[in-house]
N, C-alpha and C. Protein backbone atom coordinates (compact mmCIF):
# COMPACT_ATOMS: atom_id res chain seq x y z
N UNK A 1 12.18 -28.47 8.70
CA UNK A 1 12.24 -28.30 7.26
C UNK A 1 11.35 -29.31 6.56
N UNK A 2 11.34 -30.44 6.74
CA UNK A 2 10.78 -31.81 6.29
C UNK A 2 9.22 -31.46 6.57
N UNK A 3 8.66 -30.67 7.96
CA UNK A 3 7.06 -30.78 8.19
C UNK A 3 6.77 -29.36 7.26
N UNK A 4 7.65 -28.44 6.99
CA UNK A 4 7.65 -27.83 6.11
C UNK A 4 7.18 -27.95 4.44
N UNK A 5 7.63 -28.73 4.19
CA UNK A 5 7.92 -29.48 2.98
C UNK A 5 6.50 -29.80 2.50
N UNK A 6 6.37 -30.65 3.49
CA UNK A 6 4.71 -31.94 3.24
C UNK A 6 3.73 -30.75 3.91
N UNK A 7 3.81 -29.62 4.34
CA UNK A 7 2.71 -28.76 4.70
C UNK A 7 2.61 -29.04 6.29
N UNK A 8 2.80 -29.78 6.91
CA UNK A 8 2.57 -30.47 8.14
C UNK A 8 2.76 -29.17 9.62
N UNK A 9 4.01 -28.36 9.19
CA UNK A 9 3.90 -27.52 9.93
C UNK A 9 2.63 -26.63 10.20
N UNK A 10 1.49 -26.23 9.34
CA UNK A 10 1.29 -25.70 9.32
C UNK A 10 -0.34 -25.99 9.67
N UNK A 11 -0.30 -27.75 9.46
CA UNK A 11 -1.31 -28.34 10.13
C UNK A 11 -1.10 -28.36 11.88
N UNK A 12 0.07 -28.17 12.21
CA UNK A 12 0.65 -28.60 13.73
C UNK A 12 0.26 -26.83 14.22
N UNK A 13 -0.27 -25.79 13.36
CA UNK A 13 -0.12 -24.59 13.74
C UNK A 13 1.57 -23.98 13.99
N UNK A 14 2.14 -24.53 13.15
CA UNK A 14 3.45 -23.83 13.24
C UNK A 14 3.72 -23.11 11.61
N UNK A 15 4.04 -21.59 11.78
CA UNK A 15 4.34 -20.90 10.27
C UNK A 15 5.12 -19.85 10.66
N UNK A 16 6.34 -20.18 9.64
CA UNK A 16 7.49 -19.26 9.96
C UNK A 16 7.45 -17.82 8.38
N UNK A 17 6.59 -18.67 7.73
CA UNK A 17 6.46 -17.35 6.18
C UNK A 17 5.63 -16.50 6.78
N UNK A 18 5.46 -15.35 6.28
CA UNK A 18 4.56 -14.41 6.14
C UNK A 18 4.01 -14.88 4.91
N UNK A 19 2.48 -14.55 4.93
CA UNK A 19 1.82 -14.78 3.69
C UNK A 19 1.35 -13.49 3.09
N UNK A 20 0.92 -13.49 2.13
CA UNK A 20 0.84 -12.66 0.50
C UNK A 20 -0.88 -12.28 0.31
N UNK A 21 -1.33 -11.20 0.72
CA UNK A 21 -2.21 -11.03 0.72
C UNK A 21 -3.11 -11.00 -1.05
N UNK A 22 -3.97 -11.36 -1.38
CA UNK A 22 -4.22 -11.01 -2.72
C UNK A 22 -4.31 -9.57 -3.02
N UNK A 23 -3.88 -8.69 -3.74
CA UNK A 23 -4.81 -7.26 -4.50
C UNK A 23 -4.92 -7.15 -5.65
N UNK A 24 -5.48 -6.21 -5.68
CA UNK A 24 -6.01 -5.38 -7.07
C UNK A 24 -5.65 -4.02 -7.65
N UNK A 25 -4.85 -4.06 -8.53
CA UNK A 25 -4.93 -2.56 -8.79
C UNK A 25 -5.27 -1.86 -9.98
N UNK A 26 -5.70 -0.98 -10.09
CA UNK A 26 -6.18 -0.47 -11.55
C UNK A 26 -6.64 1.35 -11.36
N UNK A 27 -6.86 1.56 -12.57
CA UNK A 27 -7.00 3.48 -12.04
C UNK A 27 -8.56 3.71 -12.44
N UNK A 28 -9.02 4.38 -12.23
CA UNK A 28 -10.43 4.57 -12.51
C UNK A 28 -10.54 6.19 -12.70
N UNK A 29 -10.93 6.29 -13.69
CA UNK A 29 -11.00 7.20 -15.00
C UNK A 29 -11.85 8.82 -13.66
N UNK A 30 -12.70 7.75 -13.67
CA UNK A 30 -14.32 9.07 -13.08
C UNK A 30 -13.84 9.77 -11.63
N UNK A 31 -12.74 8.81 -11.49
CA UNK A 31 -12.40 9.65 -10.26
C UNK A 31 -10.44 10.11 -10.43
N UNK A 32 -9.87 10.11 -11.61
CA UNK A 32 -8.73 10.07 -11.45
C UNK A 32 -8.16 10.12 -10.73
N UNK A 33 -7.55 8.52 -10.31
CA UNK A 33 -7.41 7.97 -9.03
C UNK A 33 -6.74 6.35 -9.15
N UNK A 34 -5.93 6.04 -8.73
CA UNK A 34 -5.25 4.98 -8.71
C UNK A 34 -6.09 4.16 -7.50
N UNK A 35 -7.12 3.02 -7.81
CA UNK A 35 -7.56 1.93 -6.54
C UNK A 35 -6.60 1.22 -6.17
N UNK A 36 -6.51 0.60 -4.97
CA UNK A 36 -5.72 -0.52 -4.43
C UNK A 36 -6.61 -1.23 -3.51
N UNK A 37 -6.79 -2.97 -4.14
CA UNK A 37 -8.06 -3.30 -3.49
C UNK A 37 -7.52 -4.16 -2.90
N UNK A 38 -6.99 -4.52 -1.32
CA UNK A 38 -6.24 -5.79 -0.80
C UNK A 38 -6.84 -6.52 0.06
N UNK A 39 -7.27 -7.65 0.00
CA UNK A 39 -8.01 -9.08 0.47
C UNK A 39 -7.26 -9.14 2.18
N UNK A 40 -7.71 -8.50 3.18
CA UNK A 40 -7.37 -8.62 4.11
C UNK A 40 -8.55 -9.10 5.23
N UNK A 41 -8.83 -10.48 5.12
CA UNK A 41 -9.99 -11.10 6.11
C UNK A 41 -9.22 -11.33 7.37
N UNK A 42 -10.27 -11.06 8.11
CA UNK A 42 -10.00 -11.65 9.87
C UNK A 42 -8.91 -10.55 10.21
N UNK A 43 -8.53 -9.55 9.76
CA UNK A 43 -7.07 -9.12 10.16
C UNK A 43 -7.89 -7.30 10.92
N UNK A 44 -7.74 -7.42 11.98
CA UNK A 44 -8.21 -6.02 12.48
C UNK A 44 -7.32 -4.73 11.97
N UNK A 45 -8.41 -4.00 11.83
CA UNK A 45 -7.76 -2.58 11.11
C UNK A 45 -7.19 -2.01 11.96
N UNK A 46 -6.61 -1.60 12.66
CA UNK A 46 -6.01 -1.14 13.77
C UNK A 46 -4.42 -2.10 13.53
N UNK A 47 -4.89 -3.29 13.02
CA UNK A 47 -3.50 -3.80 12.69
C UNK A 47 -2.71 -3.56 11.57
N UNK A 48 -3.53 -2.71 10.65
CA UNK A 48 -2.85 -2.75 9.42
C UNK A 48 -1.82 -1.02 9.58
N UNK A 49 -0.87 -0.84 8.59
CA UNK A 49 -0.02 -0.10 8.21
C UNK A 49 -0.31 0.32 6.90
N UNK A 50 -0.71 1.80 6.65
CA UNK A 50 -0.54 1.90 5.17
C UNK A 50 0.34 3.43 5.47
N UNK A 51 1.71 3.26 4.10
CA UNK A 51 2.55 4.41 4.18
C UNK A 51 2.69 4.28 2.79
N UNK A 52 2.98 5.62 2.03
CA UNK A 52 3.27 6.24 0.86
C UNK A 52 4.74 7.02 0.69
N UNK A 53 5.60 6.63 0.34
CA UNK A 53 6.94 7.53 0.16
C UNK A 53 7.30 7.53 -1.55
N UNK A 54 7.20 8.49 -2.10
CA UNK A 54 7.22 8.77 -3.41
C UNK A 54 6.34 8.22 -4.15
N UNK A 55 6.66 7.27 -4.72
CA UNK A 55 5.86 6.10 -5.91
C UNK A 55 5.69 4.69 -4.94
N UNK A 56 6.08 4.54 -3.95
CA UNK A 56 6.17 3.31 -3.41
C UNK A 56 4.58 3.49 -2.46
N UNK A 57 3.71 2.64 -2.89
CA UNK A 57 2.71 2.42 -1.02
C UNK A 57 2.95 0.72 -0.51
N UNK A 58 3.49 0.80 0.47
CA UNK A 58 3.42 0.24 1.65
C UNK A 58 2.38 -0.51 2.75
N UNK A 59 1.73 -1.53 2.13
CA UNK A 59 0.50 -2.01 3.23
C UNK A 59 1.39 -3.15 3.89
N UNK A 60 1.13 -2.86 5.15
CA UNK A 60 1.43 -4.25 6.40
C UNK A 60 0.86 -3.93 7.27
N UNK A 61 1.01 -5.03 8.09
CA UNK A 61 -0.19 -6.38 9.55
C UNK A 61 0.64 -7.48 9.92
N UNK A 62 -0.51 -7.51 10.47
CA UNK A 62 -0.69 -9.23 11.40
C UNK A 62 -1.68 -10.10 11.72
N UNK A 63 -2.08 -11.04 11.00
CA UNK A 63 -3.58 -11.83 11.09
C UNK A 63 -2.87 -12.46 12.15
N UNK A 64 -3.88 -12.33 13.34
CA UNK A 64 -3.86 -13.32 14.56
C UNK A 64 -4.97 -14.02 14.60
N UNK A 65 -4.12 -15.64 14.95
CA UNK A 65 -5.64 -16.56 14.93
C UNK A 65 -5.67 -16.75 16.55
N UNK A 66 -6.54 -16.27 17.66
CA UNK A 66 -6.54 -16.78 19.13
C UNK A 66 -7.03 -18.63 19.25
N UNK A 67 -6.74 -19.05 18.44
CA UNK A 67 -7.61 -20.40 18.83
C UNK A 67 -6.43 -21.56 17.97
N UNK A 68 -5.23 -20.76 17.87
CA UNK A 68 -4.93 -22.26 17.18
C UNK A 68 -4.08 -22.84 18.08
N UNK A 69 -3.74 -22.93 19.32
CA UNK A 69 -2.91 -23.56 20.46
C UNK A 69 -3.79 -24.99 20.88
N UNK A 70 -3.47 -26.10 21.10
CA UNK A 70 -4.10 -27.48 21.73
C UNK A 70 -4.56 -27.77 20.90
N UNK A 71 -4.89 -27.39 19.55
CA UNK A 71 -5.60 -28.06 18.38
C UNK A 71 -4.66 -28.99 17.40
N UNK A 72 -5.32 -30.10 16.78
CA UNK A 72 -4.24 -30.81 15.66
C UNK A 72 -5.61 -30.60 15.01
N UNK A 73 -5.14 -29.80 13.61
CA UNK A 73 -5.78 -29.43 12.25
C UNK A 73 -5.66 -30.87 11.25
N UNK A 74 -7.09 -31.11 10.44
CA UNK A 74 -6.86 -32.18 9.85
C UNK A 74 -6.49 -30.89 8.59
N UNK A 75 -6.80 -29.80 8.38
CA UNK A 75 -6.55 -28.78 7.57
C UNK A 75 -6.72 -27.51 7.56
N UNK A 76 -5.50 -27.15 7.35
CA UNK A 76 -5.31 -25.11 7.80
C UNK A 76 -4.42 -24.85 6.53
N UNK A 77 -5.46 -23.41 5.67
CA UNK A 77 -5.15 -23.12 4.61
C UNK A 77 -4.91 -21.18 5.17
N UNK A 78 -5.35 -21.04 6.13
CA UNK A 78 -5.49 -19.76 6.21
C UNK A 78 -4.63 -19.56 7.00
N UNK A 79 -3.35 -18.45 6.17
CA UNK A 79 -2.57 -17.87 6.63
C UNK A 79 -2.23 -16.48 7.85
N UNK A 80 -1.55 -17.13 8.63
CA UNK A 80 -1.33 -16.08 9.95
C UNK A 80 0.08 -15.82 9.82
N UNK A 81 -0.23 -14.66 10.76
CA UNK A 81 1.21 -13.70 11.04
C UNK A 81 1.48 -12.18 10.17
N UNK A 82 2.67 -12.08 9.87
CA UNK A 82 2.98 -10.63 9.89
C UNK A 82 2.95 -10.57 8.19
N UNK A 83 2.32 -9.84 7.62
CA UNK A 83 2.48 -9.36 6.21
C UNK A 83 2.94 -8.20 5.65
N UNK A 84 3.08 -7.75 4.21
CA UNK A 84 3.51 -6.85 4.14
C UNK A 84 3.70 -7.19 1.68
N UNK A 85 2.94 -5.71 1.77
CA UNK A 85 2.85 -5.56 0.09
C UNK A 85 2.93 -4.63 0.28
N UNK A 86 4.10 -4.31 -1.38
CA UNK A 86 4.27 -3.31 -1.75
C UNK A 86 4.03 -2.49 -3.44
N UNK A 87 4.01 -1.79 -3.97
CA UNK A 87 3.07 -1.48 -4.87
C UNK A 87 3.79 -0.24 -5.29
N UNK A 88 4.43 -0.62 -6.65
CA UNK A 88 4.92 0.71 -7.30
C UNK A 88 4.02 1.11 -8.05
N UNK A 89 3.89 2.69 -7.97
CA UNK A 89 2.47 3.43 -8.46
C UNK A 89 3.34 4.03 -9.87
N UNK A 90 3.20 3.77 -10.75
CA UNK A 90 3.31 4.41 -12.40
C UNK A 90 3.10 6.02 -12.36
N UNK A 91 2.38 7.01 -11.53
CA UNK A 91 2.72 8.47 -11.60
C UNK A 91 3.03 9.05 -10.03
N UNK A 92 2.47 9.90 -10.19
CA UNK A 92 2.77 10.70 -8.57
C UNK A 92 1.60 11.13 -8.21
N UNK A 93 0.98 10.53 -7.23
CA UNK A 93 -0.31 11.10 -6.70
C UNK A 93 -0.07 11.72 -5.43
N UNK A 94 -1.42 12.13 -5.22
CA UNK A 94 -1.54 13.56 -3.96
C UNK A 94 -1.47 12.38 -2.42
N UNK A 95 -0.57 12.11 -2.23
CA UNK A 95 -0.71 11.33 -1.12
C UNK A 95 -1.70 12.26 0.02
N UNK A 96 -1.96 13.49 0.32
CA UNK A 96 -2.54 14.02 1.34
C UNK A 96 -4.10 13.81 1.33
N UNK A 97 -4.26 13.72 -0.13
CA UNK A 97 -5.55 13.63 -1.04
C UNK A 97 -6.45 11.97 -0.44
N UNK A 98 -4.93 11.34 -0.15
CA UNK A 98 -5.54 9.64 -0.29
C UNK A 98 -6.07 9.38 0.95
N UNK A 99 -6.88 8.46 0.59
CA UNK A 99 -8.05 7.59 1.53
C UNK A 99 -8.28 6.18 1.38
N UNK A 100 -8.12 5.95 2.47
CA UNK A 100 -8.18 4.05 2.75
C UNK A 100 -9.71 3.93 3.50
N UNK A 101 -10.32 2.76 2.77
CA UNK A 101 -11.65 2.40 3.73
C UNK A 101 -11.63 1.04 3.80
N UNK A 102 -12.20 0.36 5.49
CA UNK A 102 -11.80 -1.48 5.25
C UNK A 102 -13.50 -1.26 5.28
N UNK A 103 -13.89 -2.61 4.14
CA UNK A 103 -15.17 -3.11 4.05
C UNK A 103 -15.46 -4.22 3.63
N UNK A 104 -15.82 -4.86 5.00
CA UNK A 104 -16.16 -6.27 4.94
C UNK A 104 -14.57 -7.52 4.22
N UNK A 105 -13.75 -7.01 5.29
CA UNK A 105 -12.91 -7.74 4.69
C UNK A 105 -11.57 -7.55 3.56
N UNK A 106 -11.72 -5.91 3.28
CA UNK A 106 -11.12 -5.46 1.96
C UNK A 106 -11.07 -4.09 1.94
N UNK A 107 -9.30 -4.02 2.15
CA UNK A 107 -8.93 -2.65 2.31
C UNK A 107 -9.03 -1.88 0.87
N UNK A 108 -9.91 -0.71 0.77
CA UNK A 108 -9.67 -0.35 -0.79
C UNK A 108 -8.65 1.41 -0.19
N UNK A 109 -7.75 1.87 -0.90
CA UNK A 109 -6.93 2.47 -0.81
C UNK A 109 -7.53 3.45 -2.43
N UNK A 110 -7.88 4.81 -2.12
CA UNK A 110 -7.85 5.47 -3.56
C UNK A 110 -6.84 6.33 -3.29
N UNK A 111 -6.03 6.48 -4.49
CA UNK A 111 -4.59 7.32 -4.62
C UNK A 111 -4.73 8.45 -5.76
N UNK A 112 -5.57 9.69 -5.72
CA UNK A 112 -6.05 10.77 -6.60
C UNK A 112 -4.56 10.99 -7.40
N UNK A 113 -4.76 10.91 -8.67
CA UNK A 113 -3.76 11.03 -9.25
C UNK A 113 -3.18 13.10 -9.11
N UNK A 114 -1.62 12.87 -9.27
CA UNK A 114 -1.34 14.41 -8.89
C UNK A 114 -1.25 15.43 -10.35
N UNK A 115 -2.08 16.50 -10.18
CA UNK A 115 -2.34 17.04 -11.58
C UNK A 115 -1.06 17.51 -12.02
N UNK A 116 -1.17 17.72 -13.66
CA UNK A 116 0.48 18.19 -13.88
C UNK A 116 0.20 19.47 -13.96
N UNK A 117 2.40 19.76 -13.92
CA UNK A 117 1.31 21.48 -13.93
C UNK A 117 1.44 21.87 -15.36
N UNK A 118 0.80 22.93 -15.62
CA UNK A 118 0.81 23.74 -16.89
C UNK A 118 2.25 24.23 -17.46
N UNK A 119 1.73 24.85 -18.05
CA UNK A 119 3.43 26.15 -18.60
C UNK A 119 3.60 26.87 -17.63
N UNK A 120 4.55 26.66 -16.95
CA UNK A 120 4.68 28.47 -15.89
C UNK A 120 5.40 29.31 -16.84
N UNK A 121 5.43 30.50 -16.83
CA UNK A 121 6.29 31.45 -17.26
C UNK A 121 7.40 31.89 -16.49
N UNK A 122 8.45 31.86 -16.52
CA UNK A 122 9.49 32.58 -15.56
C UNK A 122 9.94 33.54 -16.00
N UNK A 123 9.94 35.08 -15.27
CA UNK A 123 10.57 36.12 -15.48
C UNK A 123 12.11 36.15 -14.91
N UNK A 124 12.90 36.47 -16.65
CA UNK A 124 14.07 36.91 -16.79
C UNK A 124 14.51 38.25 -16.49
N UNK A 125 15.81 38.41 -15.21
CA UNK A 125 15.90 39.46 -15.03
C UNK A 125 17.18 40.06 -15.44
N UNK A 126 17.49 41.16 -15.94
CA UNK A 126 18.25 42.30 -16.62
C UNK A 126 18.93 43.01 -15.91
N UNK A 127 20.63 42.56 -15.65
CA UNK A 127 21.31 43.13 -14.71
C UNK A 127 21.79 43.97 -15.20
N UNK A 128 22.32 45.30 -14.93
CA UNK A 128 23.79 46.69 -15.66
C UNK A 128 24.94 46.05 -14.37
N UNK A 129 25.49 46.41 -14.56
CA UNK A 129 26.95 46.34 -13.27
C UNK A 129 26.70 46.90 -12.12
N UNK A 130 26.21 47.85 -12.96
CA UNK A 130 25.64 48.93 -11.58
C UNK A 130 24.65 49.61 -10.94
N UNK A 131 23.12 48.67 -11.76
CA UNK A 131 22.06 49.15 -11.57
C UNK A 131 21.38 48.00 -10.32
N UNK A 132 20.12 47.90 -9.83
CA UNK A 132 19.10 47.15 -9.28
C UNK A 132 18.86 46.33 -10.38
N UNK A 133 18.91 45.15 -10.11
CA UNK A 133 18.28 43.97 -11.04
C UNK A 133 16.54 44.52 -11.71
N UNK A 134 16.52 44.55 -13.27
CA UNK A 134 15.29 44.73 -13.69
C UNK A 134 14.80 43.69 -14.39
N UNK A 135 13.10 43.41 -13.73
CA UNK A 135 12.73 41.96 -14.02
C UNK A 135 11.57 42.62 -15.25
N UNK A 136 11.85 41.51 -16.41
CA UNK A 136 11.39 41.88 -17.25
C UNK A 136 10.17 40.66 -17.63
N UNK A 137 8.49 41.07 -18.40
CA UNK A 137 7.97 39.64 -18.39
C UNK A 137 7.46 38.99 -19.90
């Protein structure tokens, strides 16, 4: 708790948090489309998780560092291990529609917003007691 405290754990290569990836989000007009831009360096794509269930998307990983064992750090700012952001989306987009690309470091996620629908009309139908239902429009 104490090497915790003063940062020290984390110079010794010991980290028990998950860290907080930075993003971005905003909608962009020309493509009506919700971006999600998340700062994921060193972290292989193959490691990451992206899932969509209603309004919620879901990005998680694991930045692995292979080199921090036998070392004493005079300073380690860059966070390892298991992450995980989540991101309530303000409408309902076409999740089937969406597309994730990593470049150079930065997962961008576009979320096509889902069109509304119009007026439908529904036909009312006209029962007798004893006739076939007649649908009227």
């Amino acid at each position: 708790m104490v090497l915790e405290l003063l940062g020290a754990d984390r110079m010794l290569g010991h980290t028990q948090t998950a860290f907080r990836p930075n993003a971005d989000v905003y909608f962009d007009k020309a493509e009506a489309a919700f971006i999600v831009k998340v700062e994921l360096a060193g972290i292989d794509p193959d490691a990451i998780s992206l899932q969509i269930e209603e309004r919620v998307m879901r990005v998680s990983g694991h930045r692995v560092d292979q080199g921090q064992r036998g070392k004493v750090y005079q300073q380690m700012e860059i966070a390892y291990g298991p992450f995980e952001r989540r991101f309530q989306l303000p409408v309902e987009i076409e999740s089937d529609r969406a597309e994730a690309h990593y470049v150079r470091g930065f997962l961008e996620i576009v979320l096509p917003v889902a069109e509304r629908s119009g007026t439908k009309r529904i036909p009312i139908s006209i029962r007798d007691d004893e006739s076939e239902p007649e649908t009227t429009t």
